[in-house]
Each structure stands twice: as C-alpha cells, then as structure tokens.
Protein backbone atom coordinates (compact mmCIF):
# COMPACT_ATOMS: atom_id res chain seq x y z
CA UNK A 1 8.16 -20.95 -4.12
CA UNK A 2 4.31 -20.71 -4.09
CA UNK A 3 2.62 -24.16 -3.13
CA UNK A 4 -0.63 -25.38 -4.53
CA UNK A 5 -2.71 -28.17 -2.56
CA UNK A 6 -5.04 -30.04 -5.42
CA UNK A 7 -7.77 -31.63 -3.74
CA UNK A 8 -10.05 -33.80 -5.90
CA UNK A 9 -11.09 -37.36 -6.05
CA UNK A 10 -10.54 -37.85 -10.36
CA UNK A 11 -7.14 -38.85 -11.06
CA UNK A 12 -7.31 -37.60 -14.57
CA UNK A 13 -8.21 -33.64 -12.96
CA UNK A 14 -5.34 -33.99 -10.67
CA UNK A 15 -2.48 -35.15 -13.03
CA UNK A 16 -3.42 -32.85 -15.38
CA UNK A 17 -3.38 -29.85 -12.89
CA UNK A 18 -0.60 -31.12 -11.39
CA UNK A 19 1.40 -31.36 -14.74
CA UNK A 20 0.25 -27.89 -16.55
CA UNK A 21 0.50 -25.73 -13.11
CA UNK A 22 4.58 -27.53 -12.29
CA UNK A 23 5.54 -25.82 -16.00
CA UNK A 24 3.72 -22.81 -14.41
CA UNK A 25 6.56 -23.02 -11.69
CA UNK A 26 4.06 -24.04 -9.20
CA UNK A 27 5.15 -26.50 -6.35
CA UNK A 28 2.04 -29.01 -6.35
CA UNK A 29 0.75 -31.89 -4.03
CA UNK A 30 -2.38 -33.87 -4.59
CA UNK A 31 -5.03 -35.36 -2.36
CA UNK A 32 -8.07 -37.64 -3.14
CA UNK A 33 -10.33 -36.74 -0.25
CA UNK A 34 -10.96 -34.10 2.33
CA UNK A 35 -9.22 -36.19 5.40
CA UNK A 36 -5.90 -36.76 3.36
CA UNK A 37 -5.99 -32.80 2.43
CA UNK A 38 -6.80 -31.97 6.07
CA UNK A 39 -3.57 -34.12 7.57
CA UNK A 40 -1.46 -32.27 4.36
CA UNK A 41 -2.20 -28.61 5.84
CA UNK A 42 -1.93 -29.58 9.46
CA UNK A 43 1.69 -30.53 8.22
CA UNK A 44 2.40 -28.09 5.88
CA UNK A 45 1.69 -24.66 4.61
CA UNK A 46 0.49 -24.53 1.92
CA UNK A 47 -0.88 -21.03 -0.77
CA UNK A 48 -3.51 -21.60 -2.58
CA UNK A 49 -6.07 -24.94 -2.37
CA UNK A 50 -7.98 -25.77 -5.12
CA UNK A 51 -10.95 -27.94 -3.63
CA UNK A 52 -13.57 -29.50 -5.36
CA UNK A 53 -16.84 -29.45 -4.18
CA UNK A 54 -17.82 -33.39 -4.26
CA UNK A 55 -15.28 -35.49 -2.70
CA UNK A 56 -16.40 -39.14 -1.14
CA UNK A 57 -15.65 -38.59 2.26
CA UNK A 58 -17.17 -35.21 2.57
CA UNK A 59 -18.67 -32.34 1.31
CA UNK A 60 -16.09 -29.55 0.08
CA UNK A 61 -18.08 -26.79 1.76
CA UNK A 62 -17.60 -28.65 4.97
CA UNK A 63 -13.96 -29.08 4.49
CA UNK A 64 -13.68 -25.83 3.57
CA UNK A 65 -15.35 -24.51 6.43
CA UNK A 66 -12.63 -27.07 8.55
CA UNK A 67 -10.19 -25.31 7.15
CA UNK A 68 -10.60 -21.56 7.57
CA UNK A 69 -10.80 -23.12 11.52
CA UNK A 70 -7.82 -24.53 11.47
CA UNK A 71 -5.03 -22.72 14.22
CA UNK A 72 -2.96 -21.76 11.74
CA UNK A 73 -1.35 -18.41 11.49
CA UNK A 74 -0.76 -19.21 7.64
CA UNK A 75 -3.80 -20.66 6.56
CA UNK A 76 -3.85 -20.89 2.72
CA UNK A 77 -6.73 -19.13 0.19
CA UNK A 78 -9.32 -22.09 -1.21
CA UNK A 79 -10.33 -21.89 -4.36
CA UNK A 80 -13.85 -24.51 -4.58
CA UNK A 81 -14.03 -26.59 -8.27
CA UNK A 82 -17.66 -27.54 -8.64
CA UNK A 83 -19.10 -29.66 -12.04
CA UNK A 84 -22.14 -28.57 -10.80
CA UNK A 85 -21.85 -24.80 -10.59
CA UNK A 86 -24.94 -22.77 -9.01
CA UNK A 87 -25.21 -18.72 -7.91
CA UNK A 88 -26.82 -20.16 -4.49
CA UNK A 89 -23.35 -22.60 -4.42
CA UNK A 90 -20.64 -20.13 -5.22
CA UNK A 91 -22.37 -17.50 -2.77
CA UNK A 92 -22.17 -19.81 0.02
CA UNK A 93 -18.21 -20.78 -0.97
CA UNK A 94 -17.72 -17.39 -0.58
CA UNK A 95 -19.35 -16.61 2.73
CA UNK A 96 -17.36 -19.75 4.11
CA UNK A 97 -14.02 -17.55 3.23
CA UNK A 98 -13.59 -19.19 -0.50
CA UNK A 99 -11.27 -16.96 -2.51
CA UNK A 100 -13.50 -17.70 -6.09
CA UNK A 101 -15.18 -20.45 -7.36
CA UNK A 102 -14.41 -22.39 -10.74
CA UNK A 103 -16.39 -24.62 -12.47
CA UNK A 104 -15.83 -27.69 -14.43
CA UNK A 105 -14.85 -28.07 -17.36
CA UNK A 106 -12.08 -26.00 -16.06
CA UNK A 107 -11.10 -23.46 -18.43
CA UNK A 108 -6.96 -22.98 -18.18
CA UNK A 109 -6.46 -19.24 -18.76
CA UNK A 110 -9.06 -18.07 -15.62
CA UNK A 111 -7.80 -21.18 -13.78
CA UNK A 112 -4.13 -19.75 -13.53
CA UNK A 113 -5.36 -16.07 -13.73
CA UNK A 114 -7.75 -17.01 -10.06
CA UNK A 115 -4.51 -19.20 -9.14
CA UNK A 116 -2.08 -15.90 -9.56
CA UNK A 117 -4.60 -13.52 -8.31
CA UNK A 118 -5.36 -15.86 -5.29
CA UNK A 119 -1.66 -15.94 -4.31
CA UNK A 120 -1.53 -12.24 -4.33
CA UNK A 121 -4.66 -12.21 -2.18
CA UNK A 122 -2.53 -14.51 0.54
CA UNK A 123 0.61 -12.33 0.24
CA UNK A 124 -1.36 -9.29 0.81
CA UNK A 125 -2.73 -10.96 3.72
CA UNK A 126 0.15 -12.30 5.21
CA UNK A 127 1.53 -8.51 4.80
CA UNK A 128 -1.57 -6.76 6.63
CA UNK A 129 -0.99 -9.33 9.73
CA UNK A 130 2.61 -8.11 10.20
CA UNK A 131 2.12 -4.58 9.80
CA UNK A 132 -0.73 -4.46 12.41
CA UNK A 133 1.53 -6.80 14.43
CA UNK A 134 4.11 -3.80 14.00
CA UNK A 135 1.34 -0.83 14.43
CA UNK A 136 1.40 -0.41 18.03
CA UNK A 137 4.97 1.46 17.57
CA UNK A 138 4.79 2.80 14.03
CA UNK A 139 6.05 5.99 13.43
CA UNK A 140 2.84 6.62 11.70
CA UNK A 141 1.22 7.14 15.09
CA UNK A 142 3.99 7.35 17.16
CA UNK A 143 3.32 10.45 19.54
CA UNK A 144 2.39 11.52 22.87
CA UNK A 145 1.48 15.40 21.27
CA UNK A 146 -2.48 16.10 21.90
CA UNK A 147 -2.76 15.73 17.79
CA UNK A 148 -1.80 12.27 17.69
CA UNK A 149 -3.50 11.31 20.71
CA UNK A 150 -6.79 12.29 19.46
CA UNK A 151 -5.61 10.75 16.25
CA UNK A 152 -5.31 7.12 17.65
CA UNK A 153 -8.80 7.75 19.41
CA UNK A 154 -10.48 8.62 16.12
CA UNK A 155 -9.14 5.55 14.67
CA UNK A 156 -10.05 3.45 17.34
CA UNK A 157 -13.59 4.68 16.78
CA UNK A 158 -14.43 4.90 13.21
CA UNK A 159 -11.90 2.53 11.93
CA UNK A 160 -14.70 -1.03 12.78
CA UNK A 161 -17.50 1.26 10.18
CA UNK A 162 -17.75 0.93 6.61
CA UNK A 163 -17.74 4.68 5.79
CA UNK A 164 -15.73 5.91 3.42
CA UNK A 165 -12.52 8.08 4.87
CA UNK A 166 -10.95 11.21 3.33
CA UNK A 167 -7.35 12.07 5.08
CA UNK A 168 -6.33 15.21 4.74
CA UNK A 169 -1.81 16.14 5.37
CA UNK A 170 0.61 17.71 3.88
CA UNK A 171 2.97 15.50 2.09
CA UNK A 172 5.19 13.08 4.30
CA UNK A 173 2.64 13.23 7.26
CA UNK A 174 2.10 9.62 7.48
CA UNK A 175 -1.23 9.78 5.65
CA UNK A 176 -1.00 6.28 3.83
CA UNK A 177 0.33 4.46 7.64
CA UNK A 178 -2.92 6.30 8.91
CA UNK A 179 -4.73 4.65 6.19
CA UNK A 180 -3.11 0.93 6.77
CA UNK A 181 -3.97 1.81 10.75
CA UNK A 182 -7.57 2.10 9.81
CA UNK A 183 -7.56 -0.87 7.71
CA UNK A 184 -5.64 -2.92 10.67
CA UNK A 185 -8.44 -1.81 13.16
CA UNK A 186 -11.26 -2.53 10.89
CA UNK A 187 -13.65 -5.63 10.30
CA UNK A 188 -11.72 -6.01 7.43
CA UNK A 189 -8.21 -6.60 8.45
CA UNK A 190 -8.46 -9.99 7.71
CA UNK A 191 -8.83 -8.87 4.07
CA UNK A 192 -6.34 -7.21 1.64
CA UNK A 193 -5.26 -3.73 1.82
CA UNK A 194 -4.53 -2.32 -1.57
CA UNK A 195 -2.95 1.39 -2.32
CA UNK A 196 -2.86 3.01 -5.57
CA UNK A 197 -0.95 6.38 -5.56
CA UNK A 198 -3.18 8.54 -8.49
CA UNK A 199 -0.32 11.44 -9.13
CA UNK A 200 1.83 9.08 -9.66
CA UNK A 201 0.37 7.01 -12.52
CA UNK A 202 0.45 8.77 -15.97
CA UNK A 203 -3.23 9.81 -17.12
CA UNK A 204 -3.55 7.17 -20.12
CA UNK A 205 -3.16 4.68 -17.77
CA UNK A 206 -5.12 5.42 -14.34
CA UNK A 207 -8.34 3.56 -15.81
CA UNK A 208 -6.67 0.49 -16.47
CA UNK A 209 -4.89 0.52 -12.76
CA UNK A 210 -8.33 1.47 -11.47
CA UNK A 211 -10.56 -0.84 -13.26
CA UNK A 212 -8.31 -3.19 -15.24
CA UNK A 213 -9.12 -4.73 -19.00
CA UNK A 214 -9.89 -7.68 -20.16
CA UNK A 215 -8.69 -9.30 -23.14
CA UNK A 216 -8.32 -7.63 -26.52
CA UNK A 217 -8.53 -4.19 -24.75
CA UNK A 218 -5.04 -3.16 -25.28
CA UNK A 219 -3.77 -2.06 -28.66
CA UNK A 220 -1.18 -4.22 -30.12
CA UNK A 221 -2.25 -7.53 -28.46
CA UNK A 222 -0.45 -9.21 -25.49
CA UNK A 223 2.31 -11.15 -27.94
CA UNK A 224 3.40 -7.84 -29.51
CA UNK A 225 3.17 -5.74 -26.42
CA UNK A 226 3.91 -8.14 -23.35
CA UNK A 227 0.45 -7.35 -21.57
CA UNK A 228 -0.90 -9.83 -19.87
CA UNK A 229 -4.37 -11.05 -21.35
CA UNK A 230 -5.91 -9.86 -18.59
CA UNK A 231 -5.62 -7.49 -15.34
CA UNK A 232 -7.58 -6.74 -12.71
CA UNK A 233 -7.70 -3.06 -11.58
CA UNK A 234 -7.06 -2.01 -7.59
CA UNK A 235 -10.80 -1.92 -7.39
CA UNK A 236 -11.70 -5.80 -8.12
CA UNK A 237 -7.92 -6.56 -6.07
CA UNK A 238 -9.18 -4.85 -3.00
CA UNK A 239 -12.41 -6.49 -3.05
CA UNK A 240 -13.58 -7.37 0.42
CA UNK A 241 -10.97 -5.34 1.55
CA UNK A 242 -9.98 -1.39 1.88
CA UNK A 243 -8.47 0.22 -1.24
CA UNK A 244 -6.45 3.31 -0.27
CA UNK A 245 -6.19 6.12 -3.14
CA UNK A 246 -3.49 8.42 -2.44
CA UNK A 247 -3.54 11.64 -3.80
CA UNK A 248 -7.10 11.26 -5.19
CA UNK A 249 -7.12 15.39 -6.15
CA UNK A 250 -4.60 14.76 -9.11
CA UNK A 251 -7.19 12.35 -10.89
CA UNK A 252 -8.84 13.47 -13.59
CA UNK A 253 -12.24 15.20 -14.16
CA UNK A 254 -12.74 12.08 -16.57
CA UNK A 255 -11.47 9.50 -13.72
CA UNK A 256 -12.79 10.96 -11.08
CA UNK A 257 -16.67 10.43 -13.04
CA UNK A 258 -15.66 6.50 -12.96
CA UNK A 259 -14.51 6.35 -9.64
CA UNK A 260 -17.59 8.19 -8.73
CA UNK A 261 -19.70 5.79 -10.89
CA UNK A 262 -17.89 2.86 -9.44
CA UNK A 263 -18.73 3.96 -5.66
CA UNK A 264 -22.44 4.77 -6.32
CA UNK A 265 -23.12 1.19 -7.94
CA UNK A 266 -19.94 -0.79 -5.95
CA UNK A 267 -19.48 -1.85 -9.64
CA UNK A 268 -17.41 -0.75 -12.56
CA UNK A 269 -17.14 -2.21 -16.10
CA UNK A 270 -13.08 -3.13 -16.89
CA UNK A 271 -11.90 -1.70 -20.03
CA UNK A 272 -12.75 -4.37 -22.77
CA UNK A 273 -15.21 -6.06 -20.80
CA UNK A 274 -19.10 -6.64 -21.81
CA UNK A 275 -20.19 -7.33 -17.97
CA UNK A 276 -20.05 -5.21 -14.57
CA UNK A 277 -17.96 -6.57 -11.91
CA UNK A 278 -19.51 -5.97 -8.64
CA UNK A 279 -16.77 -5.32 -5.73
CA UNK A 280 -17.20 -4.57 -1.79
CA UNK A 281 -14.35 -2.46 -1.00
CA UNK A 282 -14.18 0.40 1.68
CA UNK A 283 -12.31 2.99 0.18
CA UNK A 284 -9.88 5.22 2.04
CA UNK A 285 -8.69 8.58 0.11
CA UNK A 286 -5.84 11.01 0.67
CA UNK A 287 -5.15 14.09 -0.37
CA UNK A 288 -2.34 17.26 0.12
CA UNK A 289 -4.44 19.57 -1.54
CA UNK A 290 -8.02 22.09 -0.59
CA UNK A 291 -10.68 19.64 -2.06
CA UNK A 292 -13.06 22.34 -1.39
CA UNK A 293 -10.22 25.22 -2.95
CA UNK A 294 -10.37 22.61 -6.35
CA UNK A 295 -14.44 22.32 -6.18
CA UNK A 296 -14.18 26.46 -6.63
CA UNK A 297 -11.84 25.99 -9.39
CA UNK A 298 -13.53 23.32 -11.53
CA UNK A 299 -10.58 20.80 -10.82
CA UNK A 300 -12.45 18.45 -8.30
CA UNK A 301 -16.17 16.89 -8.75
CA UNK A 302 -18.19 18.29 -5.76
CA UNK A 303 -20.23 14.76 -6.05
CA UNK A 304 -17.28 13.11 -5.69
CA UNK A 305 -16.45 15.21 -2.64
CA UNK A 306 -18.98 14.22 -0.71
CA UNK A 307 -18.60 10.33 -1.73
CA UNK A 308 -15.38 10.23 -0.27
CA UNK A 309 -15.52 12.91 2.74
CA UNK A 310 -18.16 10.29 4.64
CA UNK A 311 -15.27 10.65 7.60
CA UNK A 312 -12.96 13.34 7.43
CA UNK A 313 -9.56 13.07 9.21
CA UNK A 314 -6.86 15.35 9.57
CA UNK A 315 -2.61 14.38 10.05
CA UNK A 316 -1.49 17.43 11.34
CA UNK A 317 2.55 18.60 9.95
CA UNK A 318 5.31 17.46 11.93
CA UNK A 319 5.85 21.11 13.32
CA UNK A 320 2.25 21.11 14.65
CA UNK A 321 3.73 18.75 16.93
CA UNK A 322 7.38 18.72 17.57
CA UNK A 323 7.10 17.36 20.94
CA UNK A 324 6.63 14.27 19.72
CA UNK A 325 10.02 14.57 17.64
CA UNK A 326 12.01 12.73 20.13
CA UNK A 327 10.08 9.46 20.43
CA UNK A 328 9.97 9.54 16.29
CA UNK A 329 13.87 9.80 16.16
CA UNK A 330 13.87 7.14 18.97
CA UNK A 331 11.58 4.82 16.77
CA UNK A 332 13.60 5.43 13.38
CA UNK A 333 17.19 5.08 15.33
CA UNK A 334 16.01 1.55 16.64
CA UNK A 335 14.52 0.29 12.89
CA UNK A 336 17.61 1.62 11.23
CA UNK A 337 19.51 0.75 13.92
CA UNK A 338 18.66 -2.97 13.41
CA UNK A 339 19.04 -2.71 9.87
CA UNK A 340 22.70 -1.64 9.62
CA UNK A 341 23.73 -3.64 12.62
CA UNK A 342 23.61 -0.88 14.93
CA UNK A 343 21.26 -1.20 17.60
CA UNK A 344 22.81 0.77 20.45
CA UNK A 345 23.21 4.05 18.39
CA UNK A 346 21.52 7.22 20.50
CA UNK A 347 20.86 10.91 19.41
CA UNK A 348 22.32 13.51 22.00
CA UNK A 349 20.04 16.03 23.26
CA UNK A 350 21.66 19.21 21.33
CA UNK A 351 20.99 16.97 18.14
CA UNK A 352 17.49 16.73 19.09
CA UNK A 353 17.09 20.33 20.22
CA UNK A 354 18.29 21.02 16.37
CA UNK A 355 15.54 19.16 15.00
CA UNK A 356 13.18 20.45 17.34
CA UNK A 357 14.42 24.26 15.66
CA UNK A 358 13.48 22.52 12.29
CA UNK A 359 10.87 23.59 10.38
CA UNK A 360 10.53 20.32 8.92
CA UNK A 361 8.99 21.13 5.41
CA UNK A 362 8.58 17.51 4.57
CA UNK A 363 7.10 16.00 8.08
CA UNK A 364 7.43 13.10 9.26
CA UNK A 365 8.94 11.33 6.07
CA UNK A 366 11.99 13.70 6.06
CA UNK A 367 12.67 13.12 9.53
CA UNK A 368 12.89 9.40 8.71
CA UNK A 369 14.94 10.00 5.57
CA UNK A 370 17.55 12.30 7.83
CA UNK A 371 17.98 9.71 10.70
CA UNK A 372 18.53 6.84 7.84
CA UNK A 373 21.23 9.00 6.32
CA UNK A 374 23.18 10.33 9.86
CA UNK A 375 23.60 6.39 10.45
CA UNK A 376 25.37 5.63 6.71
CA UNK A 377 27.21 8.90 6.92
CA UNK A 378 28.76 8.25 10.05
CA UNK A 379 29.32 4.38 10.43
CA UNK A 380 31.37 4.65 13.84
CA UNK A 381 29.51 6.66 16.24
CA UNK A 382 27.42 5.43 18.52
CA UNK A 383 25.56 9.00 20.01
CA UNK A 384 24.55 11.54 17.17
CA UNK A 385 25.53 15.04 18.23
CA UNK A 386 24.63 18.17 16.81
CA UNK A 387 27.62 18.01 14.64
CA UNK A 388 26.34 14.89 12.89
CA UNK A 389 23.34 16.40 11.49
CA UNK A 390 23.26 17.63 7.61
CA UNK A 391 22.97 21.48 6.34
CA UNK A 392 19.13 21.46 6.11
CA UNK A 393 18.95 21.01 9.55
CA UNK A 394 21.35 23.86 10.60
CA UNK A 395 19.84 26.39 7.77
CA UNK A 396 18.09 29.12 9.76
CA UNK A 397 14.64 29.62 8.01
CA UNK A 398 14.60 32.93 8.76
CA UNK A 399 17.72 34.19 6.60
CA UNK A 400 17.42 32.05 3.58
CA UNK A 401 20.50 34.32 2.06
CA UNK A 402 22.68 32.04 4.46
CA UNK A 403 22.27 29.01 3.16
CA UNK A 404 25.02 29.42 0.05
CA UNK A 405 27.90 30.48 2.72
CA UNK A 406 26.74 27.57 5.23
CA UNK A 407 26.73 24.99 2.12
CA UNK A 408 30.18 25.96 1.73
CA UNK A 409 31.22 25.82 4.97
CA UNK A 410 29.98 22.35 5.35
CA UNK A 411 31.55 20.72 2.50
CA UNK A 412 34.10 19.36 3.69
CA UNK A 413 31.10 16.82 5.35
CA UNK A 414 31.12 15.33 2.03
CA UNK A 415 33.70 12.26 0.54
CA UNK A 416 32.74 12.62 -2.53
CA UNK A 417 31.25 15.23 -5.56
CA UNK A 418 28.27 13.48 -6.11
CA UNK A 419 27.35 12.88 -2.34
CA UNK A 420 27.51 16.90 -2.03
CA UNK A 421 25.48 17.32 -5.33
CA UNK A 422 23.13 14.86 -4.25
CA UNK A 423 22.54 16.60 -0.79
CA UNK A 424 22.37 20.03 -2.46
CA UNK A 425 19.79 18.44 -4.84
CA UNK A 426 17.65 17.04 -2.20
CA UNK A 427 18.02 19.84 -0.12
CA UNK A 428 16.69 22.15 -3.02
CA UNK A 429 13.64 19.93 -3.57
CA UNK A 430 12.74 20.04 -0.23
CA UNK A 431 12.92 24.04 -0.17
CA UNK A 432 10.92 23.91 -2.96
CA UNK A 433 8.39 21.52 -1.62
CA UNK A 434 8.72 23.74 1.59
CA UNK A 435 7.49 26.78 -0.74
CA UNK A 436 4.47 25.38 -2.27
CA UNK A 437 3.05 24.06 0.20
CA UNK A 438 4.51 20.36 0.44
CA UNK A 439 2.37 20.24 -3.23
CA UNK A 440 4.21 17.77 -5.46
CA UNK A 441 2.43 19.00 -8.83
CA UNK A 442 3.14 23.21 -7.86
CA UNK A 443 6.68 21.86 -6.77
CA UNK A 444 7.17 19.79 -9.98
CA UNK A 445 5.96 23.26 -12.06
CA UNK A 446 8.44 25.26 -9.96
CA UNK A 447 11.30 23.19 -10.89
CA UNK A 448 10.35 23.07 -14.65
CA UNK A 449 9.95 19.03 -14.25
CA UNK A 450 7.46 16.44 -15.17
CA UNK A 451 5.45 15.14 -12.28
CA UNK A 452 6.80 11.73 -12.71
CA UNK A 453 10.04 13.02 -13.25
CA UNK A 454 10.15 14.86 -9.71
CA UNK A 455 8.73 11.22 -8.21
CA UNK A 456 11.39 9.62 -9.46
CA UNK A 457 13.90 12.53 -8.80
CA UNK A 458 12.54 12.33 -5.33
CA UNK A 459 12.80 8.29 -4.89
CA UNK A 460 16.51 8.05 -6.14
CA UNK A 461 17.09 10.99 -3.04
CA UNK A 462 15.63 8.80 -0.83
CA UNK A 463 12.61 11.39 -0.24
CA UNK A 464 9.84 8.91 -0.54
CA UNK A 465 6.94 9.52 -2.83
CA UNK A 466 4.69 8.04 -0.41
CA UNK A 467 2.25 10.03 1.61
C-alpha cells in the first residue's frame, strides 16, 4: 500500500491531510519538523513526501536537498508545500529533485492528482532501476553476432546525448528493449521511461494518450462516463525522462502535426486546456515500416522525419544473425526456467540446429514465445530435443505445399482441439506476418481483421504486440 510522509509544522494542515488522503486509501505518517521526518525515512520507506517549505528547524529546500542524499536505494518523490509560492522558489524545488510544487491554500483535486501522478513517477522509477540492473543479460542485446556487437557500442555512445533516436526493425526485433537500453545508459535513467505503442491505440483517442485533457474536455462528463477529471498524456508523464513511441509510422497525418508541434516548442496544449505545458522529454521512436517509402506516398510528414531521425539505429532480424540463436535460447530457457520451477532444463544441439534452419519470420519475440511454450508443453523433460519443437519450426520454407500433410502428421502433439487450433492459428499469423513483411497493419488487411483485433488476436497467442 502506497505510503505518504506529511511533513509540516501546522497541526490543522496535517490532520486534515492525514484524514482526507487515509479515505483516499493512503497509508499516512506525520512529522512537525525536518529532523523528525529525516529519522522517519532513515527507518522507513516511504512514496511520496509532501514537505513544506517553512518548517522551524530548517528550511524545506535544505531538507529536501538531505534527502535526495540519503543512501537509500528507495528514496521516496518530495512534493514541496509553500504559502509563499514564487517561479524563482518552485524552479529551485525542482532542480533539488522535487517532483512538483503546491502552494497553500492547498487545493484538494491537484493535491491528490500530483499525489497519484507522483506515485507513478516512483514506480516508474523503481522499474527503470531493475531493468538496467537486469540489462547486462537481456535478450534484447544478448549476442556475440557482429550486428549486436556494434549495436551495444552505438548505445554505449549516443545513449548519454539528448538527440532524438529513430529505431528502425522488423517486428519482434527487440526494438522497444533497445529503446529501455538507451534510456538505462542515458543521463536520464534516473528519470521515468514511458512507452506509448501508436498502432495500437484507436485514432479518436491517440491525442488524449499523447497530450492528455483537462477537465470538461470529454463529452459526457466524468460522473456519466467514468473519466477521470483529468489525465496527463505520455508527453507531460515522461517529463524529464525518455518517452518511447512505438510504431510512430501508424500515427496520423493529423497526430503526427502535434507531435511535431510538441517537439519544435517542447510544449503542447492538453485537450481542454487554456495554457501550454512545457515538458523536457527525449523522445525515442520506432518504427517497422520505410519512413522514407511513406514520405513518397503522402503517409508520413517529411518534417517530422527529420525531427525524429536526429540518430538513426538499426535492429537487424533474427536471421541476420542466427549465430547468436544459441545464447538467446540459453537466456529464455534460464528466465522461463525459473519461472515454472525448472531451472536445469537444456536444449540439445539437433534442437538448436532446427532453429538455426528457421527462418524466424517474427525475430527475436517468436523465439521467446517458442521456448516459453516447449517448457508448458512438455513439463517432464529436462533436455529439449528436436522432437520437442512445434510444426513451425520443422515447416521447410521452401515447399510451403508441405505444411497441410506435416500439420497432420503432428497432431497427435496436441491434448486437446483447441491447443491444435490455437497452434494452427498462431502459426497462420505468423506466415502471414512472414509475408508482409513482419507489417502488422498489411498483415491485419491480409487476414480481413481490424488492427486492434489482430493485437489482441496476437496477445491471447502469446505473440506479443510489443516491438
């Protein structure tokens, strides 16, 4: 349960905080001064101060500066409470590492909206710090091929800049893993790291996700629809921090003149709003698709283009590279491995030389998906053999008019009807996706489907709609 530290020396501010934010569901502790709060979080952890500004034993800034010292690996976001608000005050809160700054007479809706956007902030934080504790053997750059070695150099060289990145991959390459990578190695990593997958958000709604609204700008009203009075959009989440925008070719001609807007003024106005909210965020795009293929056909803004494509990288296809297929399988056998309870589990080298005869039409993320599966499927071995493996593997790409007579062949690998549809299904997406290029939106036309309803096709059939 979140925990709130309330530091302020008026009684009547912290009962009445401490009484409105416990209905909130908020577990709250109170201090009068800066020493008492300082002995609280060298005891405790605690998610979210709110400190005010004049306390009798010190100033707030300097006990908010002793605090973002503090050897802690869990140190908690401060949010400063001044009666005596000022630009100069709040700018200087903020360069001490200050989440936001209120001011008194608190108002109650942006107290708990800063209190719930705060606690994000730490989450988000908490989450960056364990996956670049993990990064030095994610898959996501797992690989001794000369690809991925000059991948990890390029990171380790442009990810400490501020210019703006544009990954290009076919879908499943590990492009969003790149993306955290960059964000883990950057002056930034401190900061949040926010993603926002643009195919997969329907087109009435990417502006809000983007830029948020503020209150009265959704039809209906909050009581009749649910919606919150206000939300921020990815852009004013990630600020400070790198926002990663996956799949930025499927945005709109009329987005993409907003986001473009947005990164020439590192501003935006939220939907509803009668002020610009000013953000410093590093953005990090992705993309499966020819930006320069979509300039030529009026899909893509060549303005835009050139915003984004500051730092171009490249995540070359898993059969670019299928040396480094078995130190991936080696990597996913020990997470899933761990997972199920089976840490000893190996792949035999006829199993691997399959894979290696792959084609591998959906990289990286399909090899992931397969090894996850040959664990369930077969709960008592403890070496995969070639045997193991499912039909896509042992389909010769050459001689597509096999596959029907192998399906059959191999049905008796199946328990149960909807295990075998299921792996035909899958199996048929992925062909598909093989066909147009590893393309969600061609694949989704090929298969007569909604775009959302492939994604969601795709996540129940555990092929992830993550890049």
């Amino acid at each position: 349960m979140d925990h709130v530290l309330i530091v302020d020396d008026e009684a009547e501010i912290r009962d009445s905080l401490e009484s409105i934010l416990s209905e909130e569901g908020y577990v709250v502790t109170t201090a009068a001064n800066a020493g008492e709060a300082l002995t609280l979080l060298a005891d405790a952890i605690y998610d979210v101060v709110l400190l005010d500004i004049w306390l009798p034993d010190r100033d707030g800034l300097e006990a908010l500066a002793e605090i973002r010292q503090m050897d802690s690996a869990h140190l908690p976001e401060v949010v400063i409470i001044s009666g005596h608000g000022t630009i100069e005050a709040a700018v200087h809160a903020t360069k001490l590492g200050a989440y936001d700054f209120l001011e008194k007479p608190l108002s109650l809706e942006r107290t708990l909206m800063v209190l719930k956007n705060a606690m994000t902030a730490r989450q988000l934080r908490e989450d960056n710090r364990e996956f670049a504790r993990q990064l030095s053997f994610h898959a996501g750059v797992t690989g001794d091929s000369v690809p991925m070695k000059a991948l990890r150099q390029q990171i380790k060289l442009m990810a400490p800049t501020n210019g703006r990145v544009l990954i290009y991959g076919e879908s499943g390459t590990g492009k969003e893993l790149i993306g955290r990578a960059m964000h883990a190695e950057s002056l930034r990593r401190d900061r949040v790291f926010v993603e926002l997958n643009c195919a997969a958000i329907p087109e009435g709604h990417i502006e809000t996700e983007l830029f948020g609204y503020r209150r009265g700008a959704i039809s209906g009203g909050p009581a009749s629809s649910g919606a919150p009075l206000e939300k921020l959009g990815t852009f004013e989440r990630a600020d400070g921090g790198t926002l990663f925008l996956d799949e930025v070719g499927d945005m709109s001609l009329k987005t993409q003149a907003r986001v473009l807007r947005a990164l020439d003024e590192q501003g935006f106005l939220p939907v509803g709003a009668t002020h610009p909210v000013h953000v410093d965020v590093r953005v990090i795009a992705a993309t499966n698709k020819d930006l320069e293929e979509e300039i030529a056909r009026g899909n893509f803004r060549e303005d835009l283009f050139y915003r984004l494509n500051v730092i171009p990288f490249y995540v070359p296809p898993l059969r670019e590279r299928k040396e480094d297929i078995p130190l991936l399988v080696k990597e996913f056998l020990r997470e899933f491995g761990q997972r199920y309870g089976r840490p000893h589990v190996e792949m035999h080298a006829d199993a691997l030389e399959a894979l290696r005869q792959y084609h591998w039409p959906g990289n990286v993320r399909e090899l992931r998906n397969l090894v996850e599966r040959v664990l369930i499927l077969n709960p008592k071995a403890q070496r995969i053999e070639r045997r193991h493996l499912p039909m896509l593997v042992h389909r010769d790409p050459r001689d597509p008019a096999r596959d029907g007579a192998k399906s059959s062949s191999r049905g008796e690998e199946f328990s149960t009807l909807l295990e075998a549809r299921e792996a035909y299904e899958r199996d048929y997406i992925l062909k598909k996706l093989d066909e147009c290029s590893g393309n969600v939106t061609r694949t989704a036309e090929a298969l007569g489907l909604e775009r959302s309803h492939l994604y969601r096709k795709m996540k129940a059939l555990g092929v992830s709609v993550k890049e």
